[in-house]
Protein backbone atom coordinates (compact mmCIF):
# COMPACT_ATOMS: atom_id res chain seq x y z
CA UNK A 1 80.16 104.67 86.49
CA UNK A 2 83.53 102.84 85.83
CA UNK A 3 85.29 104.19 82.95
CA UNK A 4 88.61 103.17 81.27
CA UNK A 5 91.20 106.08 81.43
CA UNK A 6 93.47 106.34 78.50
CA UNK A 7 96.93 107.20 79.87
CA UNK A 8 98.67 109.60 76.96
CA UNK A 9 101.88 108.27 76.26
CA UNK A 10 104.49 110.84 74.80
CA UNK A 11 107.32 110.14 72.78
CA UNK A 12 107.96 106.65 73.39
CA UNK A 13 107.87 106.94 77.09
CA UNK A 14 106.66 104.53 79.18
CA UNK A 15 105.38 106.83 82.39
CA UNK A 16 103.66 109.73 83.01
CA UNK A 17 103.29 111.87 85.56
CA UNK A 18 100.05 114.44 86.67
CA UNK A 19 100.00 116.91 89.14
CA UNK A 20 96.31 118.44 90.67
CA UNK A 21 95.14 120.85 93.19
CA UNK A 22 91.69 121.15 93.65
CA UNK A 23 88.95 121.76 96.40
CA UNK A 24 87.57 118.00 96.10
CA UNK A 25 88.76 114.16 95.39
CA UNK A 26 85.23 113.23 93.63
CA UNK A 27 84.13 109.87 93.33
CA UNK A 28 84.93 107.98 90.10
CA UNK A 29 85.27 104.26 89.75
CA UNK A 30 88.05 104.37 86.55
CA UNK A 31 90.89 101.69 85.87
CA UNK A 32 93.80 101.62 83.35
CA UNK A 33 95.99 99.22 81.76
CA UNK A 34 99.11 100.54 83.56
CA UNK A 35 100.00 100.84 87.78
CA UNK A 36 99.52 103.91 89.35
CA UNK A 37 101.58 105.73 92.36
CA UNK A 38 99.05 108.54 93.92
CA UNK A 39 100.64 111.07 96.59
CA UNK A 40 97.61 112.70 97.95
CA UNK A 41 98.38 115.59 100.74
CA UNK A 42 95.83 117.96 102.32
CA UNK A 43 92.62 115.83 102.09
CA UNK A 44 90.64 113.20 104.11
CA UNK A 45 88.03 110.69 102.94
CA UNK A 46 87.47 107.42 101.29
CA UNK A 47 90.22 105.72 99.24
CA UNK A 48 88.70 102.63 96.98
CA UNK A 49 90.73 100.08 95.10
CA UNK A 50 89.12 97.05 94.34
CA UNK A 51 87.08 95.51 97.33
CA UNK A 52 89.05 97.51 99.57
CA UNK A 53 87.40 100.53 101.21
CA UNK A 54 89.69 102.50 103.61
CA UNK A 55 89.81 106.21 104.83
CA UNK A 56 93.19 108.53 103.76
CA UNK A 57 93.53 111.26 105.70
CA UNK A 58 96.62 114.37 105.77
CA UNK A 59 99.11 112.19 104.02
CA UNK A 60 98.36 109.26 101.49
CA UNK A 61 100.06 106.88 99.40
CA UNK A 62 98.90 104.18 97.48
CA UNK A 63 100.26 102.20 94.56
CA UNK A 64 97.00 100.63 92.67
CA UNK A 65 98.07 97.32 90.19
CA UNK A 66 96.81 97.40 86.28
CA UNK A 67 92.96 96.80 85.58
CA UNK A 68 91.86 97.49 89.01
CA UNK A 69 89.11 99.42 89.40
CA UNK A 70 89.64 102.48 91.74
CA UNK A 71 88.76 106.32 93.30
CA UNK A 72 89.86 108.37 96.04
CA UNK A 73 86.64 110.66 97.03
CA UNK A 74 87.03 113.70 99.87
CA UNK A 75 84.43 116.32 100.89
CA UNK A 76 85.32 120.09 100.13
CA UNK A 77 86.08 121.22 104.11
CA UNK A 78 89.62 122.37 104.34
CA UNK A 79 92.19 123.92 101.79
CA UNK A 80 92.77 122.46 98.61
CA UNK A 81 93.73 118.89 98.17
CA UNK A 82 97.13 118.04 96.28
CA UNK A 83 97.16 115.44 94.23
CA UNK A 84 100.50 113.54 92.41
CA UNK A 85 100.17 110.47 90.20
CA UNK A 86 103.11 108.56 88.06
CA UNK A 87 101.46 106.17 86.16
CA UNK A 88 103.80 103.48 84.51
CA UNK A 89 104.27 100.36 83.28
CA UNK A 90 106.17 97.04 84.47
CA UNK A 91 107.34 96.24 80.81
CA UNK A 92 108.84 99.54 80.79
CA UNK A 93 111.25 98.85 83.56
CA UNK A 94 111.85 95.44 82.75
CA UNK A 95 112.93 96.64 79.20
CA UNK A 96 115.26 99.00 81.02
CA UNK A 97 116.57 95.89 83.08
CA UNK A 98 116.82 94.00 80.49
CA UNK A 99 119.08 96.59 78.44
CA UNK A 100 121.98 98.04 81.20
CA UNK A 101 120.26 98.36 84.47
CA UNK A 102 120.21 94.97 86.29
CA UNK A 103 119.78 97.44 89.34
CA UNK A 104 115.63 97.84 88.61
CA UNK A 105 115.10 93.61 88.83
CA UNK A 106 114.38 93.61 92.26
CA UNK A 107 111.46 96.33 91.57
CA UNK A 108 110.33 94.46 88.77
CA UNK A 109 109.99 91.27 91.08
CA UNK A 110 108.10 93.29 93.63
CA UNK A 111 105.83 95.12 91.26
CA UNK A 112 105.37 91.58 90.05
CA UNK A 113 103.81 89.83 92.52
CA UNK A 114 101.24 93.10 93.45
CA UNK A 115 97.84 91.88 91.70
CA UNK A 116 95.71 94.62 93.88
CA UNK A 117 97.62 97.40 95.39
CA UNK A 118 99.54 98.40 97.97
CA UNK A 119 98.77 101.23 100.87
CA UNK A 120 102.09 103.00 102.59
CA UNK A 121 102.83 103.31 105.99
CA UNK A 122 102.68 107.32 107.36
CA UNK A 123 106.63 106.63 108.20
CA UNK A 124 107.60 106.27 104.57
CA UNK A 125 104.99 108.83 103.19
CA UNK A 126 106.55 111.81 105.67
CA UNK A 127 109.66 109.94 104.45
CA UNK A 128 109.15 110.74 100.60
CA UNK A 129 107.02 113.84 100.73
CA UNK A 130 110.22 116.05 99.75
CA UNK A 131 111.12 113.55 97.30
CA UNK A 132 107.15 114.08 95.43
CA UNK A 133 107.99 118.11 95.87
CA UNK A 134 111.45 117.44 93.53
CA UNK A 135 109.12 115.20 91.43
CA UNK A 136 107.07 118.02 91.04
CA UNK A 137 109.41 120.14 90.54
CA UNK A 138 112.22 118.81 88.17
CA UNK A 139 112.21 117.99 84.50
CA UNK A 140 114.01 115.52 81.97
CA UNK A 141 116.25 112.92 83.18
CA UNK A 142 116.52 114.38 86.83
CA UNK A 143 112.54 113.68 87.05
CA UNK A 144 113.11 110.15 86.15
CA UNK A 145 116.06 109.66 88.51
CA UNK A 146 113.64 110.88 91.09
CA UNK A 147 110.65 108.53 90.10
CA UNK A 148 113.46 105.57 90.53
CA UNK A 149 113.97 106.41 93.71
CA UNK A 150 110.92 106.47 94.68
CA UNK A 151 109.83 103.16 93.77
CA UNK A 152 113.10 101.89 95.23
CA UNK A 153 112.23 102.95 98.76
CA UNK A 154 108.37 101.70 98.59
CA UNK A 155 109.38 98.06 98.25
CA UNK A 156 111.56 98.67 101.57
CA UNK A 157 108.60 99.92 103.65
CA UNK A 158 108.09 97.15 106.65
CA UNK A 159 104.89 98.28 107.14
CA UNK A 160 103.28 98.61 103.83
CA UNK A 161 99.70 96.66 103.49
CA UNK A 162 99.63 94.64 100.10
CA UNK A 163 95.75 94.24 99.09
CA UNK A 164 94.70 90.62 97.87
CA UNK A 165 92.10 90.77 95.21
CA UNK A 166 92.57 89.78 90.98
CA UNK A 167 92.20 92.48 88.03
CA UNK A 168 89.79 93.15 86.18
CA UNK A 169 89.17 90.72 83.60
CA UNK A 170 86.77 92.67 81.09
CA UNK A 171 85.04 96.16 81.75
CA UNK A 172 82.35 95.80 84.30
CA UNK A 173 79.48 95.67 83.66
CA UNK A 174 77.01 98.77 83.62
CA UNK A 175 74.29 96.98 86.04
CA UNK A 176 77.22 96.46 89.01
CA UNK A 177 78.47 100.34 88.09
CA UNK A 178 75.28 101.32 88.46
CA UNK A 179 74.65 99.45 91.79
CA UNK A 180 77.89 100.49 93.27
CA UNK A 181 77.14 104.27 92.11
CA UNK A 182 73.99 104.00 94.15
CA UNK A 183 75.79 102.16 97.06
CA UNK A 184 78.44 105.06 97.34
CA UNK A 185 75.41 107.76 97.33
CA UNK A 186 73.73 105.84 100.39
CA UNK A 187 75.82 103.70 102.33
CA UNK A 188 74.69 105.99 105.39
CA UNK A 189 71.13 105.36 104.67
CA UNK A 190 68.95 102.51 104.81
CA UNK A 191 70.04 100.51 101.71
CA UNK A 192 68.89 96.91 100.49
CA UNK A 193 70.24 94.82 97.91
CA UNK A 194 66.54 95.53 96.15
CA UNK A 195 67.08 99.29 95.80
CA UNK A 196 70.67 98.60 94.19
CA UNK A 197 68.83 95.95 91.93
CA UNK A 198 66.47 98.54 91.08
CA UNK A 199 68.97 100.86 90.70
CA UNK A 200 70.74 99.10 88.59
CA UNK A 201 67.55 97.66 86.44
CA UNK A 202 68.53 94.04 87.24
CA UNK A 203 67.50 90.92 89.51
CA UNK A 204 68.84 90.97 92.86
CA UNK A 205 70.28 87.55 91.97
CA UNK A 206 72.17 89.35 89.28
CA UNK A 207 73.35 91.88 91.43
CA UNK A 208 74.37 89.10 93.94
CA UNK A 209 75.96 87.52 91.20
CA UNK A 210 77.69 90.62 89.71
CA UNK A 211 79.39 91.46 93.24
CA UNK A 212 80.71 87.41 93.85
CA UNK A 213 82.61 87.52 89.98
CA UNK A 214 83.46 90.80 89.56
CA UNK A 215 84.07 92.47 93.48
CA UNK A 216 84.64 89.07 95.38
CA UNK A 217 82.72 89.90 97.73
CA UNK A 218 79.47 90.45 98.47
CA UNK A 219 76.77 93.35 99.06
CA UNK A 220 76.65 93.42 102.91
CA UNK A 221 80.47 92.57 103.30
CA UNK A 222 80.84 96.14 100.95
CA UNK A 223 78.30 98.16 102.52
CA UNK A 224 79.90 97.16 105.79
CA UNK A 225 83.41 97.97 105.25
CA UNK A 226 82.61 101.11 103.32
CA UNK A 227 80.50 102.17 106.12
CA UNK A 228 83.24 101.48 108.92
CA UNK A 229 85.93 103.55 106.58
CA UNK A 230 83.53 106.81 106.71
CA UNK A 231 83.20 105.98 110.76
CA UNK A 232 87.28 105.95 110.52
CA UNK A 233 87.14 109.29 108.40
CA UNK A 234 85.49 111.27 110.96
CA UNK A 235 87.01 110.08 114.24
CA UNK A 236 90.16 111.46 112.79
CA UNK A 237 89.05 114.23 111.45
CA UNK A 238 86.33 115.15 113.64
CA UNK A 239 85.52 115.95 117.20
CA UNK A 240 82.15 113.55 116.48
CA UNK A 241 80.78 111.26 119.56
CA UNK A 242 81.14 108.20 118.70
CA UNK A 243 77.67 107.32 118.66
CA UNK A 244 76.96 110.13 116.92
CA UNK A 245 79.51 109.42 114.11
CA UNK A 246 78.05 105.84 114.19
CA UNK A 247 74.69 106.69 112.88
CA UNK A 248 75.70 108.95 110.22
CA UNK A 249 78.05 106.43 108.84
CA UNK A 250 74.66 104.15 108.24
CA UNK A 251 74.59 102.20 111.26
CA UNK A 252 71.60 100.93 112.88
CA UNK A 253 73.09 100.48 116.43
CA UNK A 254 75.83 101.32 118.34
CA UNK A 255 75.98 97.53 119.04
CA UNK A 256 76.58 96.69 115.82
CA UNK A 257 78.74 99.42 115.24
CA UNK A 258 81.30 98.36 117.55
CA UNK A 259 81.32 94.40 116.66
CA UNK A 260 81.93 95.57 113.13
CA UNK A 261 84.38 97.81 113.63
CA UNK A 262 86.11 95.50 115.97
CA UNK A 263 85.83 92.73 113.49
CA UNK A 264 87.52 94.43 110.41
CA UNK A 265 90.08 97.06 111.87
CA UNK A 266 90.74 94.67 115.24
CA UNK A 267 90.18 97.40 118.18
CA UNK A 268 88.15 99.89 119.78
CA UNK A 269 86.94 103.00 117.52
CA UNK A 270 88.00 105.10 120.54
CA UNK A 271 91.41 102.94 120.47
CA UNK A 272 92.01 104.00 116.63
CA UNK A 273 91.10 107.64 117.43
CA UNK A 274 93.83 107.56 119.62
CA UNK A 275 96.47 105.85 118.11
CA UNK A 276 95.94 107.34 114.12
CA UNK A 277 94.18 110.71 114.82
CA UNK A 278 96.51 113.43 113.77
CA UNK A 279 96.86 116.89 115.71
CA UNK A 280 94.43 119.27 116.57
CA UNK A 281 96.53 121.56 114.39
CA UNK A 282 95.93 119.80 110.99
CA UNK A 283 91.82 118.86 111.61
């Protein structure tokens, strides 16, 4: 179910930051009015923002844009997973522009144009991961200093992937949260567009309707990619054949698994194992 988080605001200021260590990332769709920075360390799964399904594995970093709907969700193998979000608001810096620090307008122009989100390269998360440890770690104005800093290297990253998509316009609505609830729970199954319409308690030309307007995109295009991101999730963290990872990601054929996995990450799954797949000594 997609929920609206309310993001407490103390004292005037306009970020936050949260700090949590816990055995699982669990699945829930949620959105909020203001952007979000998430450092996640220690886990591997599914990371959603919008239309975009990709896997996060040892290191993660992720900047989602206001009113888009998003969840990071990560099985309970391995140590606990650390989690670090700033959440903040573009007419917060721009205020602080605006009144003695000309410095932040370049930020503000970047965090302007992001309508989606923005995934970081590994480089600049191994890059930053002592800077989210002071984050952590210090209080007051040196916290603050800290978050700047932040942001002012993530704009510089060559290789960061900006997502295309639009906000949310309205809250979603319950029949497409209930259809991608059931989606999530059974992508690696055999799964129709009639059992998320009945799922859901609508028409399957609602639910094709719901996914065009609100996702942009549509129910195969979703199961497909979401499918292919729990493939990527265990050929790096896994010692899976690849056919065998194939069919428990929901695939009827090997055949098909390749061409689609070819089609939306652009090489070999064996190629990607190779070239992302972290040491032996962090699986």
């Amino acid at each position: 179910m997609l929920i609206r988080e309310w993001v407490r605001s103390t004292q005037g200021q306009g970020w936050q930051y949260h700090y949590t260590k816990d055995q699982i990332c669990p699945f829930q769709w949620h959105y909020h009015p203001e952007f979000e920075l998430t450092f996640t360390q220690h886990a591997y799964g599914t990371r959603y923002i919008g239309s975009d399904a990709s896997p996060f594995t040892e290191l993660d970093l992720a900047l989602v844009a206001p009113n888009q709907a998003h969840t990071w969700s990560s099985a309970a193998e391995g140590g606990s997973k650390e989690v670090q979000v700033a959440y903040f608001t573009l007419g917060w810096l721009q205020t602080l522009a605006k009144q003695g620090a000309p410095e932040l307008l370049p930020l503000c122009q970047w965090l302007g144009q992001i309508r989606m989100g923005v995934i970081f390269s590994q480089t600049i998360c191994a890059e930053l991961a002592p800077r989210f440890t002071q984050l952590h770690e210090l209080r007051g104005l040196a916290r603050l200093t800290c978050l700047l800093e932040i942001l002012s290297h993530l704009q510089q990253d060559p290789e960061q992937r900006l997502l295309q998509g639009e906000p949310l316009r309205d809250v979603q609505d319950r029949r497409l949260n209930a259809a991608l609830g059931y989606l999530q729970a059974h992508f690696a199954q055999q799964v129709t567009l009639n059992d998320l319409a009945i799922a859901a308690k609508a028409s399957t030309t609602t639910i094709k309707r719901l996914f065009a307007e609100q996702m942009k995109t549509s129910f195969s295009a979703l199961l497909a990619q979401i499918r292919i991101s729990h493939a990527c999730q265990l050929l790096l963290s896994s010692e899976q054949s690849i056919p065998a990872l194939a069919q428990d990601s929901g695939f009827p054929s090997l055949s098909q698994f390749y061409r689609k996995f070819s089609e939306l990450k652009g090489n070999s799954p064996a190629s990607y194992r190779k070239q992302y797949r972290l040491p032996k000594s962090h699986i």
